[in-house]
N, C-alpha and C. Protein backbone atom coordinates (compact mmCIF):
# COMPACT_ATOMS: atom_id res chain seq x y z
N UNK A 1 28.97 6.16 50.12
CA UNK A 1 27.90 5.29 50.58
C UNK A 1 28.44 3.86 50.66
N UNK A 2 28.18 3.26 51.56
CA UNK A 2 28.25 2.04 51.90
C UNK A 2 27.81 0.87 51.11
N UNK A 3 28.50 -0.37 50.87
CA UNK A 3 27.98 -1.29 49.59
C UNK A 3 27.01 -2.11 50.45
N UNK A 4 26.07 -2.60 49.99
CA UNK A 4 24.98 -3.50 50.63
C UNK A 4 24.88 -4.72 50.76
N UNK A 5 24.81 -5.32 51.14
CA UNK A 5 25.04 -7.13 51.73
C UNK A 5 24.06 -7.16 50.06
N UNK A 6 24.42 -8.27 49.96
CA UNK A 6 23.01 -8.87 48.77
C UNK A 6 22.26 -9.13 49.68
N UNK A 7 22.14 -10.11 50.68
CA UNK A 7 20.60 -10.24 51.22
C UNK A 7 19.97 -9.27 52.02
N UNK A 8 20.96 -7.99 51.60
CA UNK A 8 19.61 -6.76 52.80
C UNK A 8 19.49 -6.13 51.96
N UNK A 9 17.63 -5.83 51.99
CA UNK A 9 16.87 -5.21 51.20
C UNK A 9 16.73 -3.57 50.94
N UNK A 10 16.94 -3.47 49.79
CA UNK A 10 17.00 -1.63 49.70
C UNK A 10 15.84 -0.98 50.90
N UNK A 11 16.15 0.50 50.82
CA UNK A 11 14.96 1.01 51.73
C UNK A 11 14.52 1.30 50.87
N UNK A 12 12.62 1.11 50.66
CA UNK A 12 11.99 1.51 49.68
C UNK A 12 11.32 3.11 49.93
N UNK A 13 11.38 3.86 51.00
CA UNK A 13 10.51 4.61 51.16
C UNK A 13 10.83 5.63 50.14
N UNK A 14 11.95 5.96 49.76
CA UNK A 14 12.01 7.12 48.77
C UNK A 14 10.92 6.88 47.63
N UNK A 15 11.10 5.58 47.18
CA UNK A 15 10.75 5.24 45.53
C UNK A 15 9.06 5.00 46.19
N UNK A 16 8.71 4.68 47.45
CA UNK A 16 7.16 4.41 47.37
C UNK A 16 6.31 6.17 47.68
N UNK A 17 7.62 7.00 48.25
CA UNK A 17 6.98 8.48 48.42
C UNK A 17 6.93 9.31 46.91
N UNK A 18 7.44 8.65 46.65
CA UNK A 18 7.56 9.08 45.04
C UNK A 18 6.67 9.14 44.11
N UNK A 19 6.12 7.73 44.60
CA UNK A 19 4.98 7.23 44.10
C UNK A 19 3.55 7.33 44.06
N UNK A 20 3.49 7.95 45.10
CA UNK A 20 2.14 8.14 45.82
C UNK A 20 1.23 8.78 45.13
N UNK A 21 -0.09 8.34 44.74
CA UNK A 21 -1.15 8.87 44.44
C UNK A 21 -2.09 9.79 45.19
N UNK A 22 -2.84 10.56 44.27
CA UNK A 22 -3.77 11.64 45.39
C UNK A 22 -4.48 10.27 46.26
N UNK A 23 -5.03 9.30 45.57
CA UNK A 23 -6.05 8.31 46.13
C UNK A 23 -5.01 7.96 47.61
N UNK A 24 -3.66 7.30 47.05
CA UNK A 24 -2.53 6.95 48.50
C UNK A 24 -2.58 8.26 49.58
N UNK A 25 -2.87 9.59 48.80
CA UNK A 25 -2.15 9.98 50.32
C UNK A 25 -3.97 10.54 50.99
N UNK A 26 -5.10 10.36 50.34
CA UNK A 26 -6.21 10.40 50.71
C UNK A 26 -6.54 9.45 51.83
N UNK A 27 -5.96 8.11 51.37
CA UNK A 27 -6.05 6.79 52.22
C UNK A 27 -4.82 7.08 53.49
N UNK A 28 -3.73 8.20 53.34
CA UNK A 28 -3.01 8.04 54.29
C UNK A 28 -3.63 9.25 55.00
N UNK A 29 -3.92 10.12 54.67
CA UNK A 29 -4.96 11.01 55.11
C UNK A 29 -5.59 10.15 56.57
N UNK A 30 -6.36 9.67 56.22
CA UNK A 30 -7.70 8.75 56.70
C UNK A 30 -7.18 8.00 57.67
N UNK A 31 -5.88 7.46 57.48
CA UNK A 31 -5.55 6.36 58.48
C UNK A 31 -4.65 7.76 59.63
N UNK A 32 -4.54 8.69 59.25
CA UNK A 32 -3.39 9.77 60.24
C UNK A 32 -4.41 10.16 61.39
N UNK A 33 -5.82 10.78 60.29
CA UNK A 33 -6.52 10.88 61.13
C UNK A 33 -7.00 9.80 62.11
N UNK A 34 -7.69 8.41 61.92
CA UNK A 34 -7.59 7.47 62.93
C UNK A 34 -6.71 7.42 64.22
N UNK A 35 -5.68 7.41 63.61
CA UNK A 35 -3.99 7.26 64.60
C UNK A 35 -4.40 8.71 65.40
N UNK A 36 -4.46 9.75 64.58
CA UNK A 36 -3.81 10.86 65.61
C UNK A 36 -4.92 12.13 66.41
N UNK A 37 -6.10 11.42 65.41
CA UNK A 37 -7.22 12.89 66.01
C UNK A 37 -7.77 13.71 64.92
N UNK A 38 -8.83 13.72 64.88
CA UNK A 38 -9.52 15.03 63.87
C UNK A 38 -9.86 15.99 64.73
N UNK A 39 -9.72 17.16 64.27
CA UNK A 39 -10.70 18.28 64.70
C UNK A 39 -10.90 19.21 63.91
N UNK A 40 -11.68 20.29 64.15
CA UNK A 40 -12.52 21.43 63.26
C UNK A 40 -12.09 22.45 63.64
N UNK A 41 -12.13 23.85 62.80
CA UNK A 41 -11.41 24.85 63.48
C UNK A 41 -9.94 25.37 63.49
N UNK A 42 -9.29 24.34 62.76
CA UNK A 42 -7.83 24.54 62.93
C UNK A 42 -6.97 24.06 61.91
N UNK A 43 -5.81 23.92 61.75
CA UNK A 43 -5.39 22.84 60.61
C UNK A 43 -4.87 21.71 61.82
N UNK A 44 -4.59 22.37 62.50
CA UNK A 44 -3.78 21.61 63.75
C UNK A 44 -4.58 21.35 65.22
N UNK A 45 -4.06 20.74 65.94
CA UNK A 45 -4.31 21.00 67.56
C UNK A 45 -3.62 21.83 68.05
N UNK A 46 -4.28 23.10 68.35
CA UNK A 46 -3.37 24.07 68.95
C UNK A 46 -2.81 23.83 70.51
N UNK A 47 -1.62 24.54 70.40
CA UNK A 47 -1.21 24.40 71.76
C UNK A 47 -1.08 23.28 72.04
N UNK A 48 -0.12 22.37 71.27
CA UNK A 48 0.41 21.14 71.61
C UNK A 48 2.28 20.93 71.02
N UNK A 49 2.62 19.67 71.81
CA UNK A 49 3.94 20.09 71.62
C UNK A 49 4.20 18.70 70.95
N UNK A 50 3.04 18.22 70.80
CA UNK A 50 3.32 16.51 69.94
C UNK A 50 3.48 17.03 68.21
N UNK A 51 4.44 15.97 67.84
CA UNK A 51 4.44 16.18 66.55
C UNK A 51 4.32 16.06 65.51
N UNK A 52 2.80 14.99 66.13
CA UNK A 52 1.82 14.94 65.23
C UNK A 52 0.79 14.75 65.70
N UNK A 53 0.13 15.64 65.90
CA UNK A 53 -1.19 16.84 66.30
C UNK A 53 -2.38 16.59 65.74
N UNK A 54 -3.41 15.61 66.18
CA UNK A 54 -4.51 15.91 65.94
C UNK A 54 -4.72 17.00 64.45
N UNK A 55 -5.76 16.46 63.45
CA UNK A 55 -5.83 17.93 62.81
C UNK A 55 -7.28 17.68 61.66
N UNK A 56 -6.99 18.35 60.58
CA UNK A 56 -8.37 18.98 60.12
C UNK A 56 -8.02 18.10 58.93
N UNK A 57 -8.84 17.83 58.05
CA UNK A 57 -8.84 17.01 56.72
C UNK A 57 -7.35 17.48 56.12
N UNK A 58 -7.64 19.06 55.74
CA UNK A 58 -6.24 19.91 54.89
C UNK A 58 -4.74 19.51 55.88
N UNK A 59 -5.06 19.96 57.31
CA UNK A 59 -3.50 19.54 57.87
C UNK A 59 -3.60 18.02 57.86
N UNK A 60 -3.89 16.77 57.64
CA UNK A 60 -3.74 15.67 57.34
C UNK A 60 -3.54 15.28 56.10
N UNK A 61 -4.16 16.01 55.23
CA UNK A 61 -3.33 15.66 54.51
C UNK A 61 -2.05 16.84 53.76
N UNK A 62 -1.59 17.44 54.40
CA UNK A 62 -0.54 17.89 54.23
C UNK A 62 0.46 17.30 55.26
N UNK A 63 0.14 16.97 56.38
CA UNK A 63 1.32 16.44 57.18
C UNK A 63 1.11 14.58 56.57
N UNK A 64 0.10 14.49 55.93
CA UNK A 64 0.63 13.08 55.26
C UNK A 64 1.49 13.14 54.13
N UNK A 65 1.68 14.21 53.20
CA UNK A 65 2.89 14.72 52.53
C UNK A 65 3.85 15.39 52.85
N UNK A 66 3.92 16.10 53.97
CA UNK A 66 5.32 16.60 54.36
C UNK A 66 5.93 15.14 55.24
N UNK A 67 4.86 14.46 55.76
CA UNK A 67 5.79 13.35 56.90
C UNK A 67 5.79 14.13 58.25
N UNK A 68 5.49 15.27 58.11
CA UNK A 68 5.21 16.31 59.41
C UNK A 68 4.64 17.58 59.42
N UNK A 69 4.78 18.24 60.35
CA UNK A 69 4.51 19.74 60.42
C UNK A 69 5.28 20.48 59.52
N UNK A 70 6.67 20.27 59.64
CA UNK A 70 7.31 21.13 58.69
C UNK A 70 7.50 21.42 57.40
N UNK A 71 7.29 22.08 56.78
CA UNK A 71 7.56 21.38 55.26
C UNK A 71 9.32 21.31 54.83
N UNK A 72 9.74 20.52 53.85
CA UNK A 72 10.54 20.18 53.02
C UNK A 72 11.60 21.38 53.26
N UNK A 73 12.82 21.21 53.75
CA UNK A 73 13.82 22.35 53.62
C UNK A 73 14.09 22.75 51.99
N UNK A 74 14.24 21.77 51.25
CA UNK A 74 15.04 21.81 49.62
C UNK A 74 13.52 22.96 49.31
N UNK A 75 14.12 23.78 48.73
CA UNK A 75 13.35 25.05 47.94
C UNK A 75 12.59 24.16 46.56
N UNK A 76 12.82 22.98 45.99
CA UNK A 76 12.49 22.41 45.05
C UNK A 76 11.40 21.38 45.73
N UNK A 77 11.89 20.62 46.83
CA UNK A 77 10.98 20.01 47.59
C UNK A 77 9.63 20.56 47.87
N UNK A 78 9.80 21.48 48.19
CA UNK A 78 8.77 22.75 49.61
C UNK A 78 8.12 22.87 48.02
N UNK A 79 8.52 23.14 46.97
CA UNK A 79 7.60 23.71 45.74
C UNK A 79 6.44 22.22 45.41
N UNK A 80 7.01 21.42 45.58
CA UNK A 80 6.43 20.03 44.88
C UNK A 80 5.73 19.72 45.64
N UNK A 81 5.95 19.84 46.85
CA UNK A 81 5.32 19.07 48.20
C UNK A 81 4.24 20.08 47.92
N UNK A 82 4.16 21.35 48.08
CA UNK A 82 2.56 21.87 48.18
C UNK A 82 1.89 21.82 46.70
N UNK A 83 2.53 22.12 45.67
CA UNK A 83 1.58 21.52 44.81
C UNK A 83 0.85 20.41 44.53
N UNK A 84 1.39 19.23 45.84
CA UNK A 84 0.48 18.09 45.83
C UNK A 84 -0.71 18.35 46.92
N UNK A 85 -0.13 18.95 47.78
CA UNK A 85 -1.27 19.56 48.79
C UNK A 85 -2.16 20.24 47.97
N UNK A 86 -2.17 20.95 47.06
CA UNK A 86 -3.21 21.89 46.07
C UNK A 86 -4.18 20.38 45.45
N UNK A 87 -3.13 19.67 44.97
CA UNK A 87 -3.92 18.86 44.02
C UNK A 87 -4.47 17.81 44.67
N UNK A 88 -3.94 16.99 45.89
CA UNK A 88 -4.99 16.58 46.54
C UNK A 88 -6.13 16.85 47.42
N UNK A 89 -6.18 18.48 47.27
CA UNK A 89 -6.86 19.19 48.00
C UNK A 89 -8.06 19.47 47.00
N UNK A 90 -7.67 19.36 45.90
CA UNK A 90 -9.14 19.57 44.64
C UNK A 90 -8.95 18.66 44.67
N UNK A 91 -8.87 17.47 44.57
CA UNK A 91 -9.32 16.27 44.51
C UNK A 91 -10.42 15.78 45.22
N UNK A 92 -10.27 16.03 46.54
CA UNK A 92 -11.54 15.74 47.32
C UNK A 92 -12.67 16.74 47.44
N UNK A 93 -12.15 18.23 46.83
CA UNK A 93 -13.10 19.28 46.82
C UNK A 93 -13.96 18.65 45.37
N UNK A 94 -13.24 18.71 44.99
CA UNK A 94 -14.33 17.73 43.38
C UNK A 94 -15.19 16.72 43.51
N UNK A 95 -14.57 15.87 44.39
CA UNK A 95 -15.23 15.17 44.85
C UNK A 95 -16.33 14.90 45.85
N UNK A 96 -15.97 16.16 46.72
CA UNK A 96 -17.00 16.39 47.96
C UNK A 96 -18.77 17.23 46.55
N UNK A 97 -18.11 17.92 45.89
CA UNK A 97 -18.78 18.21 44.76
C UNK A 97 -19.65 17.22 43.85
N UNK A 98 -19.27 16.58 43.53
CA UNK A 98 -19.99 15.67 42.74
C UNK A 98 -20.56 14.75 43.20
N UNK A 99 -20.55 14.22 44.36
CA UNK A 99 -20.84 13.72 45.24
C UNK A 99 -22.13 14.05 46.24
N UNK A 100 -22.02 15.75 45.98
CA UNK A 100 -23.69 16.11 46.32
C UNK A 100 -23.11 16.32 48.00
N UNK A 101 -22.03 16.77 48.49
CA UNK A 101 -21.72 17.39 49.89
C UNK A 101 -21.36 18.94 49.39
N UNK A 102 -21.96 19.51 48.68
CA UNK A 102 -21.48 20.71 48.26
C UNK A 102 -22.35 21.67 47.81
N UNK A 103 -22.63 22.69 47.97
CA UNK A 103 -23.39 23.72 47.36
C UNK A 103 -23.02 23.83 45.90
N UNK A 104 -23.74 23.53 44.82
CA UNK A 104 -23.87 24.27 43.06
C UNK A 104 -22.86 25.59 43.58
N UNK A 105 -23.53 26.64 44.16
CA UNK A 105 -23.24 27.51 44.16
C UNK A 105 -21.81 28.29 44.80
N UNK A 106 -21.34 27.15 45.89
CA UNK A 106 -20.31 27.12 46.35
C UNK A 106 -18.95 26.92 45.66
N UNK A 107 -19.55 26.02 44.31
CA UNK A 107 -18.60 24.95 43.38
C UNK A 107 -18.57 25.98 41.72
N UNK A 108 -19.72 26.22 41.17
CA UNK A 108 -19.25 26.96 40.18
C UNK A 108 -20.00 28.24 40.87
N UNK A 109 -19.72 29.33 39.18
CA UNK A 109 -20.41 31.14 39.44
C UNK A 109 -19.17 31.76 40.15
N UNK A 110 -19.39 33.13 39.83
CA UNK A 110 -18.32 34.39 39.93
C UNK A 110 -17.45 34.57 41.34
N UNK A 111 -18.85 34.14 42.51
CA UNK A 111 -18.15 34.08 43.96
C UNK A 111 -17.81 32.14 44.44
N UNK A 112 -17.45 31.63 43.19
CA UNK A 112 -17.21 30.04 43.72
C UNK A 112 -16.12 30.05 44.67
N UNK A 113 -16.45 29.06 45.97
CA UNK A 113 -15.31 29.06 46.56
C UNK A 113 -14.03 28.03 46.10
N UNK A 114 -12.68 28.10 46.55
CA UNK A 114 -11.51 27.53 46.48
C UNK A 114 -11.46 26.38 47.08
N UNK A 115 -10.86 25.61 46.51
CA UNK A 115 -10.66 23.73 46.86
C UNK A 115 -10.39 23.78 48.07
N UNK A 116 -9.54 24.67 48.68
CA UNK A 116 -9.32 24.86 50.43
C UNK A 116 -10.48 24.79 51.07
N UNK A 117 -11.21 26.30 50.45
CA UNK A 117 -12.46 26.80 50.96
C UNK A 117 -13.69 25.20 51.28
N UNK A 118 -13.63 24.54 49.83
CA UNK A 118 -14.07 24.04 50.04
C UNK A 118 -14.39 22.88 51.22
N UNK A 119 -13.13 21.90 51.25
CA UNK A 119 -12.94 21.33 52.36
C UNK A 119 -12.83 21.52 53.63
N UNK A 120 -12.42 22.86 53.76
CA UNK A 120 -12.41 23.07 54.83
C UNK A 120 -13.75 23.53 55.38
N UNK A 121 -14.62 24.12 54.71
CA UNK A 121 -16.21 23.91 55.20
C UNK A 121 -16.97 22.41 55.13
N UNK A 122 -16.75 21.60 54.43
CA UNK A 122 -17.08 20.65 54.78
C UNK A 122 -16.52 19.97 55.95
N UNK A 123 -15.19 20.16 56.44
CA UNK A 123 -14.49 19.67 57.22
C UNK A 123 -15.22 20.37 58.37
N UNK A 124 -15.30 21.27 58.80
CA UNK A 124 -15.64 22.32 60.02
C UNK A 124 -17.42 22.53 60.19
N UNK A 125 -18.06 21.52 58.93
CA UNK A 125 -19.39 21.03 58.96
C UNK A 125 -19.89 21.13 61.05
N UNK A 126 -20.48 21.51 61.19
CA UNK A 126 -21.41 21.24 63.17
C UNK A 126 -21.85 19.80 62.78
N UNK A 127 -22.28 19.04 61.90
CA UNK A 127 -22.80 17.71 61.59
C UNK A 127 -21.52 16.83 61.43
N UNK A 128 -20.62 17.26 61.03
CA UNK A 128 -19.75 16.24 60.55
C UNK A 128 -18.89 15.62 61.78
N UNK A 129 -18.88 14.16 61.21
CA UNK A 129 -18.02 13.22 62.55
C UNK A 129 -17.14 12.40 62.12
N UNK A 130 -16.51 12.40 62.58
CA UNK A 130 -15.05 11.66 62.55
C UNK A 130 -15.17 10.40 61.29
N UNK A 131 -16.37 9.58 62.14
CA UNK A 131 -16.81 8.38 60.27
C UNK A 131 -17.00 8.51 59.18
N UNK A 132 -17.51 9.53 59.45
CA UNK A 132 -18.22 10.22 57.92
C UNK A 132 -16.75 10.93 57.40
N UNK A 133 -15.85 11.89 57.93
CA UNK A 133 -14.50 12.12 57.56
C UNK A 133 -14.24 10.94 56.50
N UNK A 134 -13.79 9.84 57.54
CA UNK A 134 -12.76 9.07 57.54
C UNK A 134 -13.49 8.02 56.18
N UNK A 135 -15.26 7.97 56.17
CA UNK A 135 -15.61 7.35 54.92
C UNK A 135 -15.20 8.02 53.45
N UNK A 136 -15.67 9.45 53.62
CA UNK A 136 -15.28 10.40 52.34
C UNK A 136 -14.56 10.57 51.78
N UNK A 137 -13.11 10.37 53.19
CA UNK A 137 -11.43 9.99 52.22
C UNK A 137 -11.38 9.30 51.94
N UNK A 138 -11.94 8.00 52.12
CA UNK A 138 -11.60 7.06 51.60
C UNK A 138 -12.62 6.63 50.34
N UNK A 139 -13.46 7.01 50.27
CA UNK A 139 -14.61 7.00 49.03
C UNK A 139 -13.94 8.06 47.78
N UNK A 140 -13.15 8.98 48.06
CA UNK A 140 -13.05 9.74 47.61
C UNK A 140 -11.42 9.32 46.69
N UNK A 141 -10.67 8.70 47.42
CA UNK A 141 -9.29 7.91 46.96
C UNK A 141 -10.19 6.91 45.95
N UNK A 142 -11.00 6.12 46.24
CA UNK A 142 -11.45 4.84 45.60
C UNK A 142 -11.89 5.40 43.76
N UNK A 143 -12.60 6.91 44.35
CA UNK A 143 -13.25 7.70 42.86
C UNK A 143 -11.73 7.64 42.22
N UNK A 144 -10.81 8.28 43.19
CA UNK A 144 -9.76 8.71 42.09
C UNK A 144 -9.19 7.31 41.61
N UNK A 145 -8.88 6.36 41.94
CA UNK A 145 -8.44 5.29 41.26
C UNK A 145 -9.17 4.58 40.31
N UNK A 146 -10.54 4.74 40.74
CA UNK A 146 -11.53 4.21 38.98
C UNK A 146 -11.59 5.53 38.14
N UNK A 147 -11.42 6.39 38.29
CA UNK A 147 -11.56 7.81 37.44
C UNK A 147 -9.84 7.82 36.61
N UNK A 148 -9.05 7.59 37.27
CA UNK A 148 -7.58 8.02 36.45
C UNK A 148 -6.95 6.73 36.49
N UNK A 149 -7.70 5.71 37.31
CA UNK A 149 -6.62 4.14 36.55
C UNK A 149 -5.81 3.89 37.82
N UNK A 150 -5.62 4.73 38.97
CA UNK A 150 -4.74 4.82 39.92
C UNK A 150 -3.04 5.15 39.71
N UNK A 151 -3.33 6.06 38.58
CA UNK A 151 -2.49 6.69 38.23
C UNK A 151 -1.97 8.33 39.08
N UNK A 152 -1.07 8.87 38.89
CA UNK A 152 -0.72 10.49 39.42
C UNK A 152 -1.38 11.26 38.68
């Protein structure tokens, strides 16, 4: 590796992807969708060759942790990377929950549905619109940073 001038500045993106909170990638969530398109029905925009596709709450925020469609080649990566997809995926299912966008019955009891399940019916809501999305992620990042300190 190459030695660095003193006055040019490290690249920070490793150490700030590193960093990232469910609340950060909720808020990056929110802004992907802005930039690139929501829709219902899919994780993705089907039948497109852009490569970064319109998509559903869950594929936004998983392509706001992979950085794309693909996931992570490193077998250690691909493991970490979706366990943040799991956990920021109950994050907003908890939150869509407590929050009173959720069925009791949907959330606890024997047939409760899954943090996926969850969002993704709220996501694929016939009522739901793009503002209301884009308020919830971001209401929903704000819970997690007064709830855990804005901590991981």
């Amino acid at each position: 590796m190459a030695a660095m001038n003193p006055t040019q500045k490290p690249d920070p993106t490793a150490a700030a992807l590193a960093d990232l909170t469910p609340a950060d990638i909720l808020r990056c969530t929110a802004r992907y969708l802005e930039r690139h398109g929501w829709i219902q029905g899919n994780a993705y925009q089907p039948d497109t060759t852009d490569p970064f596709p319109a998509a559903c709450a869950i594929g936004a925020i998983t392509i706001s942790i992979y950085g794309g469609l693909s996931a992570p080649v490193d077998r250690q990566e691909r493991h970490d990377a979706w366990r943040l997809v799991n956990r920021v995926t109950a994050q907003l299912a908890e939150y869509l929950w407590t929050d009173g966008r959720v069925k009791e019955s949907d959330y606890y009891g024997a047939m409760c549905s899954s943090a996926p399940e969850i969002v993704a019916g709220w996501n694929d809501d016939s009522t739901q619109a793009l503002a209301d999305v884009l308020d919830i992620l971001r209401a929903a990042a704000d819970d997690h940073d007064r709830t855990h300190g804005g901590t991981r």
